[in-house]
C-alpha atoms as a PDB file:
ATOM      1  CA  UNK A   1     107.951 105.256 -39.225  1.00  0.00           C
ATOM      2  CA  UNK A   2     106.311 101.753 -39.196  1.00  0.00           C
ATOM      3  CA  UNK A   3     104.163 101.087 -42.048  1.00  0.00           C
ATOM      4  CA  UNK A   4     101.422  97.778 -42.438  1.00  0.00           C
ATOM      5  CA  UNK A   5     102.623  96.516 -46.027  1.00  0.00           C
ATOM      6  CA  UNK A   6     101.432  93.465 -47.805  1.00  0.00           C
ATOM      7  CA  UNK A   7     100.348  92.143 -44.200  1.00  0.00           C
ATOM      8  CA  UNK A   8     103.372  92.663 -43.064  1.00  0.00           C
ATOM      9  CA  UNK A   9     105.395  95.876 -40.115  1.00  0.00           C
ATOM     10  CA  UNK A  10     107.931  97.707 -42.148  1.00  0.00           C
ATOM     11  CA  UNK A  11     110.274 100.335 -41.278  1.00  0.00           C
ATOM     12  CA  UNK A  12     110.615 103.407 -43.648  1.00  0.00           C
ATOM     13  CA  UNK A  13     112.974 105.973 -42.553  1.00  0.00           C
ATOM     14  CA  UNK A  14     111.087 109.149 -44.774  1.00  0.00           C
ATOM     15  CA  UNK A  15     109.673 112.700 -44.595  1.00  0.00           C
ATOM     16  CA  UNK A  16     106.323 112.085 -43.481  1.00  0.00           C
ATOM     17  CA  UNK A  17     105.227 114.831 -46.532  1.00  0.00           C
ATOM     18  CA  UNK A  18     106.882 112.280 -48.965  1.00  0.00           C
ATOM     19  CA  UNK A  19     104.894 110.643 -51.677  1.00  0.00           C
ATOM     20  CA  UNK A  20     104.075 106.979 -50.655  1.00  0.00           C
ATOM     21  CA  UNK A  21     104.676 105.926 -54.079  1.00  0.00           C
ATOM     22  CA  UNK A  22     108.681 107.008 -53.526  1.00  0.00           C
ATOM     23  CA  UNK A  23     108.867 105.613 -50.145  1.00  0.00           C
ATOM     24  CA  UNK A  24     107.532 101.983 -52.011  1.00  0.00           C
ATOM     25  CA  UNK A  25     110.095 102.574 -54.439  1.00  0.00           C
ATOM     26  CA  UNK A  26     113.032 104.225 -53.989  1.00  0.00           C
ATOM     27  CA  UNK A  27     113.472 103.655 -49.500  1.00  0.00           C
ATOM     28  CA  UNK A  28     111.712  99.872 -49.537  1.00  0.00           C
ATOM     29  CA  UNK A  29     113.509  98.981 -53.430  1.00  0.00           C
ATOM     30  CA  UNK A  30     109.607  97.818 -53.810  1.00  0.00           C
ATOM     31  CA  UNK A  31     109.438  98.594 -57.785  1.00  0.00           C
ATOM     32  CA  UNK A  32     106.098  96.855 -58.763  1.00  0.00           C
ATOM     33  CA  UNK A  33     104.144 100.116 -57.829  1.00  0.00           C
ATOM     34  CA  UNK A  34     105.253 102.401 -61.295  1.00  0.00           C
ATOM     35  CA  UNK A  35     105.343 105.877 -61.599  1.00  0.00           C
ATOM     36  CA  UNK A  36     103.351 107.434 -64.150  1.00  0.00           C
ATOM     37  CA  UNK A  37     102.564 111.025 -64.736  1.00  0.00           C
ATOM     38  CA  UNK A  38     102.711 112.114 -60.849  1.00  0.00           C
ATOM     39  CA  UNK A  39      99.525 114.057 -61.014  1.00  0.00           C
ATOM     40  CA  UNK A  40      96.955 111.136 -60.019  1.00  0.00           C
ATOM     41  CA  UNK A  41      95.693 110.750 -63.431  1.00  0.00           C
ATOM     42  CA  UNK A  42      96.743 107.694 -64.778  1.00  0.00           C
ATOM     43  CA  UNK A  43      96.559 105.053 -62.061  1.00  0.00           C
ATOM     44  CA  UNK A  44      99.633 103.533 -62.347  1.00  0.00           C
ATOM     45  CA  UNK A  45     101.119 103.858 -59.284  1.00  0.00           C
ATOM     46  CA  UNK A  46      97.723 102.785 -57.197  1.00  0.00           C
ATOM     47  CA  UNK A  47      97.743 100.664 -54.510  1.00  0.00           C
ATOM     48  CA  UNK A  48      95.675  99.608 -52.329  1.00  0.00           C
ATOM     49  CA  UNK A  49      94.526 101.525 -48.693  1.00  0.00           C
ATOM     50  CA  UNK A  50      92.288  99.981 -45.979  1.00  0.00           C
ATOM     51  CA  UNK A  51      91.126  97.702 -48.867  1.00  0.00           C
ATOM     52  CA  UNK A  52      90.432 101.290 -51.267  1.00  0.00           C
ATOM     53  CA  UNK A  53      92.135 101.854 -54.801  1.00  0.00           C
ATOM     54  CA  UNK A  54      94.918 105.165 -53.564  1.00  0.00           C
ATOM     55  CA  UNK A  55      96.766 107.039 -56.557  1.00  0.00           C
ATOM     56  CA  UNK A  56     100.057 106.714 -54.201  1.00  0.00           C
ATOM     57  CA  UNK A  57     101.645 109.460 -56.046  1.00  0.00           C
ATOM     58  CA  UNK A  58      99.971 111.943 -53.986  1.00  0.00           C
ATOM     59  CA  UNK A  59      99.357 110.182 -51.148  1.00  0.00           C
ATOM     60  CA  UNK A  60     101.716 111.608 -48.710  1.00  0.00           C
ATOM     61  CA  UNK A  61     103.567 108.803 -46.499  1.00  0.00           C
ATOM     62  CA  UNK A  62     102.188 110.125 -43.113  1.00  0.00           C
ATOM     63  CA  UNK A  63      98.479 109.929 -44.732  1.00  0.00           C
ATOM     64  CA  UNK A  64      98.857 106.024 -44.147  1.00  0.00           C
ATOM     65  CA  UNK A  65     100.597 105.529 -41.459  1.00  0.00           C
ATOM     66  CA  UNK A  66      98.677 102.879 -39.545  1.00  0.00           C
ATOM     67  CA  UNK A  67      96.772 101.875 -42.167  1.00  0.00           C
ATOM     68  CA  UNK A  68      96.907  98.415 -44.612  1.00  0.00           C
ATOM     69  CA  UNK A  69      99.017  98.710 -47.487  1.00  0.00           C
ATOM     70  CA  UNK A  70      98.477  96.422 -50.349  1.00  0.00           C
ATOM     71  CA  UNK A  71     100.899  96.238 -53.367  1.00  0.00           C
ATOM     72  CA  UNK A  72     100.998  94.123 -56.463  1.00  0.00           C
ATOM     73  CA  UNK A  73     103.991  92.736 -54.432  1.00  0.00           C
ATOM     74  CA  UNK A  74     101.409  91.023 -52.270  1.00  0.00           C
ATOM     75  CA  UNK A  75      98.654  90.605 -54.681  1.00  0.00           C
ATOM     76  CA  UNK A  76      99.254  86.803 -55.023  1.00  0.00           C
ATOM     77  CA  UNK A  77     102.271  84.452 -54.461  1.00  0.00           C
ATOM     78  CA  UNK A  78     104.598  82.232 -56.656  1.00  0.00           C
ATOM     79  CA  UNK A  79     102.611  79.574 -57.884  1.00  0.00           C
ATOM     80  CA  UNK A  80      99.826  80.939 -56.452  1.00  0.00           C
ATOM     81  CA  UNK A  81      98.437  83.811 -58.505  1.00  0.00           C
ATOM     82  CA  UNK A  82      95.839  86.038 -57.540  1.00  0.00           C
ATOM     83  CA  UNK A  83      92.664  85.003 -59.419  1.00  0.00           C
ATOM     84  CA  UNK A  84      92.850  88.419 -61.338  1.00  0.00           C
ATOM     85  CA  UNK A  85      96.560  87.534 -61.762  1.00  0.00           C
ATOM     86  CA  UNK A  86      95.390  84.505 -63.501  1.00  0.00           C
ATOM     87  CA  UNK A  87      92.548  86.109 -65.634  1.00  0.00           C
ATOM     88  CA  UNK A  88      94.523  88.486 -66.763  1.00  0.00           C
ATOM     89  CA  UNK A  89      96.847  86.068 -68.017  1.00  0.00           C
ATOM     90  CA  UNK A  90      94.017  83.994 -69.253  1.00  0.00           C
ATOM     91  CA  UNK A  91      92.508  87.399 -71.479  1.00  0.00           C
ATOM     92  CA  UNK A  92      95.765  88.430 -72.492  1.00  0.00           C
ATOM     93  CA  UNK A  93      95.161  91.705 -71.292  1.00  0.00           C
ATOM     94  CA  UNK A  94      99.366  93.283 -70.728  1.00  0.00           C
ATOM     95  CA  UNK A  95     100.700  94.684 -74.073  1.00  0.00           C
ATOM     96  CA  UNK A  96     103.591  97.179 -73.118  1.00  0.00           C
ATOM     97  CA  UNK A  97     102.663  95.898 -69.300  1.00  0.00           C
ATOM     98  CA  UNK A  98     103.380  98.973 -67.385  1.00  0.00           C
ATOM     99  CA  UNK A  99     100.309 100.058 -65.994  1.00  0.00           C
ATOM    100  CA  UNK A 100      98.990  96.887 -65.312  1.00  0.00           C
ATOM    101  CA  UNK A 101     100.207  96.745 -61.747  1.00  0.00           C
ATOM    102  CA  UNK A 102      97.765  99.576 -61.182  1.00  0.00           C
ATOM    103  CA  UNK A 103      95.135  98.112 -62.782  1.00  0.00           C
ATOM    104  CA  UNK A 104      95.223  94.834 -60.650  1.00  0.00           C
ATOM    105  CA  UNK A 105      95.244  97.003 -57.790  1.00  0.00           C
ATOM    106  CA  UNK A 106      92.369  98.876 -58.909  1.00  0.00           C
ATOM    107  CA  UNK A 107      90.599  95.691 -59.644  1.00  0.00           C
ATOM    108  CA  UNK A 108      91.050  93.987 -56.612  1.00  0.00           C
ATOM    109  CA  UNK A 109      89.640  97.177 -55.005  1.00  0.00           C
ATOM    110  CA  UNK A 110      86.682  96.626 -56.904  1.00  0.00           C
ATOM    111  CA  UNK A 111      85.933  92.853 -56.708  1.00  0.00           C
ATOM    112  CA  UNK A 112      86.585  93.678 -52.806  1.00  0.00           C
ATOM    113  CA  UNK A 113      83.704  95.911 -52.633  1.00  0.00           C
ATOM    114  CA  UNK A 114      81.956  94.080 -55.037  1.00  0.00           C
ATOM    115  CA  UNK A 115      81.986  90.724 -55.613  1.00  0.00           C
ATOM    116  CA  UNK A 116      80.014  90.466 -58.939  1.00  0.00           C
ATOM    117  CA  UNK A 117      80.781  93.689 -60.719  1.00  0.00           C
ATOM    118  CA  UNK A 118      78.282  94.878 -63.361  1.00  0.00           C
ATOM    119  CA  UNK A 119      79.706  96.762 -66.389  1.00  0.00           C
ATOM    120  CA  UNK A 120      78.464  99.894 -64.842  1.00  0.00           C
ATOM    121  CA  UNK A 121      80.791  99.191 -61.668  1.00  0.00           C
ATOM    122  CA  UNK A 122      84.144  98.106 -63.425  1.00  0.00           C
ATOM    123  CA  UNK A 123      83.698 101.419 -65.519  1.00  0.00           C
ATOM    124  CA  UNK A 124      82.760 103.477 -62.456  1.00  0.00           C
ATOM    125  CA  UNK A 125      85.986 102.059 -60.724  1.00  0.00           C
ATOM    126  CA  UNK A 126      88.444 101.368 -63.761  1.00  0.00           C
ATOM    127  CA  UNK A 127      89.711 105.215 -64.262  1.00  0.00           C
ATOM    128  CA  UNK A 128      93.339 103.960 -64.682  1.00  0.00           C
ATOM    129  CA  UNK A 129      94.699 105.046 -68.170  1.00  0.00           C
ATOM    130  CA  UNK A 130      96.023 102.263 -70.382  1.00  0.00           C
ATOM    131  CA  UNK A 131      97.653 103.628 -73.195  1.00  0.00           C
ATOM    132  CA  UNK A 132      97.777 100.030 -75.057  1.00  0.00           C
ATOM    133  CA  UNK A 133      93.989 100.380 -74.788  1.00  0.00           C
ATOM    134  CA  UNK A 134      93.217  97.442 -73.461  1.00  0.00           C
ATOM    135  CA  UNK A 135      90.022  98.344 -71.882  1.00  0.00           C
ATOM    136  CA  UNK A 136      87.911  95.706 -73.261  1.00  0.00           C
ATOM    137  CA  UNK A 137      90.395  92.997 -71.827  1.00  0.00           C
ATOM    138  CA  UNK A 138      90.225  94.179 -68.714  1.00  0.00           C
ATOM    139  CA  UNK A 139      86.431  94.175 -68.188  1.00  0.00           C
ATOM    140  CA  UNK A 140      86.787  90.439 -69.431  1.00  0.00           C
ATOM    141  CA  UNK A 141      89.188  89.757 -66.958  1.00  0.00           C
ATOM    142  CA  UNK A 142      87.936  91.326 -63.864  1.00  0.00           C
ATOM    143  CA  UNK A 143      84.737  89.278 -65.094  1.00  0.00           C
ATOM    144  CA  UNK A 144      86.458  86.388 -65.316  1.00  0.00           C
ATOM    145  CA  UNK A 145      87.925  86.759 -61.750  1.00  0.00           C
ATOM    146  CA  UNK A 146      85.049  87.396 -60.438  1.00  0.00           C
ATOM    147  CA  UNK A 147      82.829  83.963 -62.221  1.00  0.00           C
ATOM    148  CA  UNK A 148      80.396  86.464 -64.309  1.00  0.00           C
ATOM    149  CA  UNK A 149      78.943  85.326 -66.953  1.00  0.00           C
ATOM    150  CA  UNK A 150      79.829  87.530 -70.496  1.00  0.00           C
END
């Protein structure tokens, strides 16, 4: 099947029932999407769908078929970070680091829809888990991104 991935045609020879998150991983060796608890609870496999936040764990492969695909792969470029990319750096929000690929997903999501998130947004659209609880980090950088004032 032909997939739309980081603005790009890709072939993916998979069950149509299989999780997208395994078909990024394991048949297209693209590892920056992580595997978490496989239940669509912790966010750190999302990705990007038609510009919404998708827990790709359970997103089954023919579900997007057709469809933009946007992975931390293609969040930003070398030398050329995405400007969450480069808040996040700037707020030092990675400790362990292994959600965080979801996170910026998430985040871009958000700052897609809205441009100037309020506190109220980022929390309504933040439901990854980050078990280095690095909430408060976050909000600053996703403010940051997007030139709030905090």
């Amino acid at each position: 099947m032909e997939l739309q991935i980081n603005g790009r045609a890709v072939q993916a020879e998979a069950d149509p029932g299989m999780p997208l998150l395994w078909v990024l991983r394991d048949v297209l060796n693209m590892t920056g999407t992580k595997f978490g608890c496989g239940v669509a609870a912790c966010g750190a496999c999302t990705v990007r769908v038609d510009g919404q936040a998708v827990r790709s764990c359970v997103t089954p492969v023919s579900a997007v078929v057709g469809k933009r695909i946007a992975t931390i792969e293609g969040l930003g470029a070398p030398g050329k970070p995405h400007p969450l990319q480069a808040a996040w750096i700037a707020e030092q929000v990675p400790q362990c680091g292994y959600c965080q690929s979801g996170m910026l997903m998430a985040a871009a999501a958000l700052l897609e829809k809205k441009p100037k998130p309020s506190d109220a947004d980022i929390d309504e659209a933040m439901t990854n888990i980050c078990r280095c609880g690095t909430y408060q980090r976050v909000r600053l950088a996703i403010k940051r991104a997007a030139g709030v004032k905090t």
